[in-house]
C-alpha atoms as a PDB file:
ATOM      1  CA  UNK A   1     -54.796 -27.400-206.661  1.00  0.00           C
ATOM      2  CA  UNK A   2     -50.997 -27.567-207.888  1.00  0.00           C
ATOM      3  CA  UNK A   3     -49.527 -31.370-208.067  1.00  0.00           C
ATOM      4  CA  UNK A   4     -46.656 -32.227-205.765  1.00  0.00           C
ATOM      5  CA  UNK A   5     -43.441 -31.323-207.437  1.00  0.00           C
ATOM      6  CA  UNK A   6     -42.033 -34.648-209.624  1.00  0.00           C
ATOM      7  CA  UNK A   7     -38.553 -34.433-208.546  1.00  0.00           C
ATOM      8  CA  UNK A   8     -39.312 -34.418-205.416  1.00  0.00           C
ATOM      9  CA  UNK A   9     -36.929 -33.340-201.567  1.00  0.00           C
ATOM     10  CA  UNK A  10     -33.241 -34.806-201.769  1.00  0.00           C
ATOM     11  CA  UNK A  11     -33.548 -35.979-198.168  1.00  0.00           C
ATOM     12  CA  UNK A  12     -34.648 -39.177-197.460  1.00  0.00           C
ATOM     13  CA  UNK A  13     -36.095 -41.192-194.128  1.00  0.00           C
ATOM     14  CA  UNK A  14     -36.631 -44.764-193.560  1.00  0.00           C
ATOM     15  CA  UNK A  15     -40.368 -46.053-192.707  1.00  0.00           C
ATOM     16  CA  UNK A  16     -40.798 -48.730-190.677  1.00  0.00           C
ATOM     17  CA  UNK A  17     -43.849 -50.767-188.717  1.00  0.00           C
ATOM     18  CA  UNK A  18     -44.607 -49.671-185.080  1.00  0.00           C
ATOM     19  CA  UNK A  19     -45.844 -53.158-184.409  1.00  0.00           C
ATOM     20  CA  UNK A  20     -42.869 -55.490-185.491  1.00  0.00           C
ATOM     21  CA  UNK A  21     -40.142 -52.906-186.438  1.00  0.00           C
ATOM     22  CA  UNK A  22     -39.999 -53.906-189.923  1.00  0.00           C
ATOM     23  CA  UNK A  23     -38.633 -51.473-192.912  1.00  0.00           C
ATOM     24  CA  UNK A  24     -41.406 -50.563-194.980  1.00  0.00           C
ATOM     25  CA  UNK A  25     -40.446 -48.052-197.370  1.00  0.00           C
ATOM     26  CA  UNK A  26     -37.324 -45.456-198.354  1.00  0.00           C
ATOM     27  CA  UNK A  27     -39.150 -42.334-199.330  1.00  0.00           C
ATOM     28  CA  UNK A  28     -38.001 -38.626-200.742  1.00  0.00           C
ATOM     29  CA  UNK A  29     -40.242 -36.606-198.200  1.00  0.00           C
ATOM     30  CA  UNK A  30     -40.391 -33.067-197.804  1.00  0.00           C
ATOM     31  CA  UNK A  31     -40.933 -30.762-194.864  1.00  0.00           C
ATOM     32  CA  UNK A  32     -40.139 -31.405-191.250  1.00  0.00           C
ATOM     33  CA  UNK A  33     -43.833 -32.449-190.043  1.00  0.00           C
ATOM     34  CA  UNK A  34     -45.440 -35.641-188.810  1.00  0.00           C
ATOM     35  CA  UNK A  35     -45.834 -38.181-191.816  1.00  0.00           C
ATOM     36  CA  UNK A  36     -49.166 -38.332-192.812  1.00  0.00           C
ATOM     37  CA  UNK A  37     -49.131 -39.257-196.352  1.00  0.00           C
ATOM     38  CA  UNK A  38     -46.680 -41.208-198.963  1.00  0.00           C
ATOM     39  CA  UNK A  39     -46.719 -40.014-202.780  1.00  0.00           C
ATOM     40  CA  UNK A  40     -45.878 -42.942-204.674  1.00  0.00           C
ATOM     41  CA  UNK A  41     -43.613 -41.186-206.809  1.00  0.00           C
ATOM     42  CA  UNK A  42     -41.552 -40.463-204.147  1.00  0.00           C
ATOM     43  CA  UNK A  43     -41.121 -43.880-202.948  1.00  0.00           C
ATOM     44  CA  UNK A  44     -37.383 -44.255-203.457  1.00  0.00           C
ATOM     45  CA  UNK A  45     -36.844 -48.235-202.114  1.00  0.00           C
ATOM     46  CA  UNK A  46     -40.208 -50.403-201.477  1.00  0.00           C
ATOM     47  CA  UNK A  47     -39.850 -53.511-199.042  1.00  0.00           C
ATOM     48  CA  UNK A  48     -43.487 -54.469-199.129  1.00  0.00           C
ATOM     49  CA  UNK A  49     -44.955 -57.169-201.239  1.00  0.00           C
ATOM     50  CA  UNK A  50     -48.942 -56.364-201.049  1.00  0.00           C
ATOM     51  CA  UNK A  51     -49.731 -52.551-201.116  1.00  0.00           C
ATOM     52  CA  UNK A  52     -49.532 -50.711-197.857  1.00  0.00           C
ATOM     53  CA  UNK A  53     -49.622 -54.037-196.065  1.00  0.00           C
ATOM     54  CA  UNK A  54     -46.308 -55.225-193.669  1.00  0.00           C
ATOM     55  CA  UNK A  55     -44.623 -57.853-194.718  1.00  0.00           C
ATOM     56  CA  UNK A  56     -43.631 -59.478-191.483  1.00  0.00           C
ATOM     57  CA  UNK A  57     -46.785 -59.064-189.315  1.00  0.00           C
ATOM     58  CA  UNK A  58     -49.276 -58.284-192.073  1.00  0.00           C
ATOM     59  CA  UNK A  59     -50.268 -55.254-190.938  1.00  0.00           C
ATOM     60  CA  UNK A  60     -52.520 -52.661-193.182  1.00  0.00           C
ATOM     61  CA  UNK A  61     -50.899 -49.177-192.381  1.00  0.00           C
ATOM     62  CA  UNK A  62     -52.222 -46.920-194.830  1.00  0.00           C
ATOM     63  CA  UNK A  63     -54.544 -46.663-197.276  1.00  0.00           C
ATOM     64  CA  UNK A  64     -54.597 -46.121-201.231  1.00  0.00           C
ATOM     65  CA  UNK A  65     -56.115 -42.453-202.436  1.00  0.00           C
ATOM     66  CA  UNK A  66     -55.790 -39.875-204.863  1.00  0.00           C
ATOM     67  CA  UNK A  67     -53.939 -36.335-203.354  1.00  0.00           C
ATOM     68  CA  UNK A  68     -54.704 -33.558-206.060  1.00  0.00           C
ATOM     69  CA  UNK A  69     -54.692 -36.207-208.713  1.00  0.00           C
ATOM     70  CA  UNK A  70     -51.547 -37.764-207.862  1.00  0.00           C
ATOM     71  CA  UNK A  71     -51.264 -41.560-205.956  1.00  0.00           C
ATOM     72  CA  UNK A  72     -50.595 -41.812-202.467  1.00  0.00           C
ATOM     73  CA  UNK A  73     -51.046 -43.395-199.684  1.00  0.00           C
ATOM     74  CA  UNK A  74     -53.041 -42.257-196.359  1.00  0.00           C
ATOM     75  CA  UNK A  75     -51.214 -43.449-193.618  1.00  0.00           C
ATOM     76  CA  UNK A  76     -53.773 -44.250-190.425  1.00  0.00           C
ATOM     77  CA  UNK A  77     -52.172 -42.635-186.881  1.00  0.00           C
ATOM     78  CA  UNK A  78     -49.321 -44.796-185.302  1.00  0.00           C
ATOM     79  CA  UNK A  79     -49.009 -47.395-187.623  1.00  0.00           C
ATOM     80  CA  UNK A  80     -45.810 -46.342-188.816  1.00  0.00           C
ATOM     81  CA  UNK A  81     -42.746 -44.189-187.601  1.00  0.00           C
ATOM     82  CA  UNK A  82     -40.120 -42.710-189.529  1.00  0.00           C
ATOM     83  CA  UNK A  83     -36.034 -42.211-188.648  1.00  0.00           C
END
């Protein structure tokens, strides 16, 4: 399968935590669809200290994977919301 594209969409939506509200992430993501996964090249802004883990309420919200070679992250269902 072909890799995500390295540049990447232009727009850009802010991921936060469902429980406590807190910004997790400013990512590049393409497509108007539910978000279901995070490249980590596309990450644009990261507010998290641990790896897919909230920094306010310590909540795990995804986990780590490989997506056609490439890292990402699996988000698990209602964890997170974007805006």
């Amino acid at each position: 399968m072909a890799k995500p594209n390295k540049k990447g969409p232009v727009r850009t939506v802010d991921i936060f935590c469902s429980k406590c509200r807190t910004q997790l992430y400013k990512y590049r993501k393409g497509g108007k669809g539910a978000l279901v996964k995070c490249f980590l090249e596309r990450i644009s802004e990261d507010y998290t200290r641990e790896v897919a883990t909230c920094p306010n309420c310590q909540q795990v919200f995804a986990r780590q994977t490989l997506i056609r070679g490439t890292p990402a992250l699996k988000m698990i269902g209602q964890k997170v919301y974007m805006k």
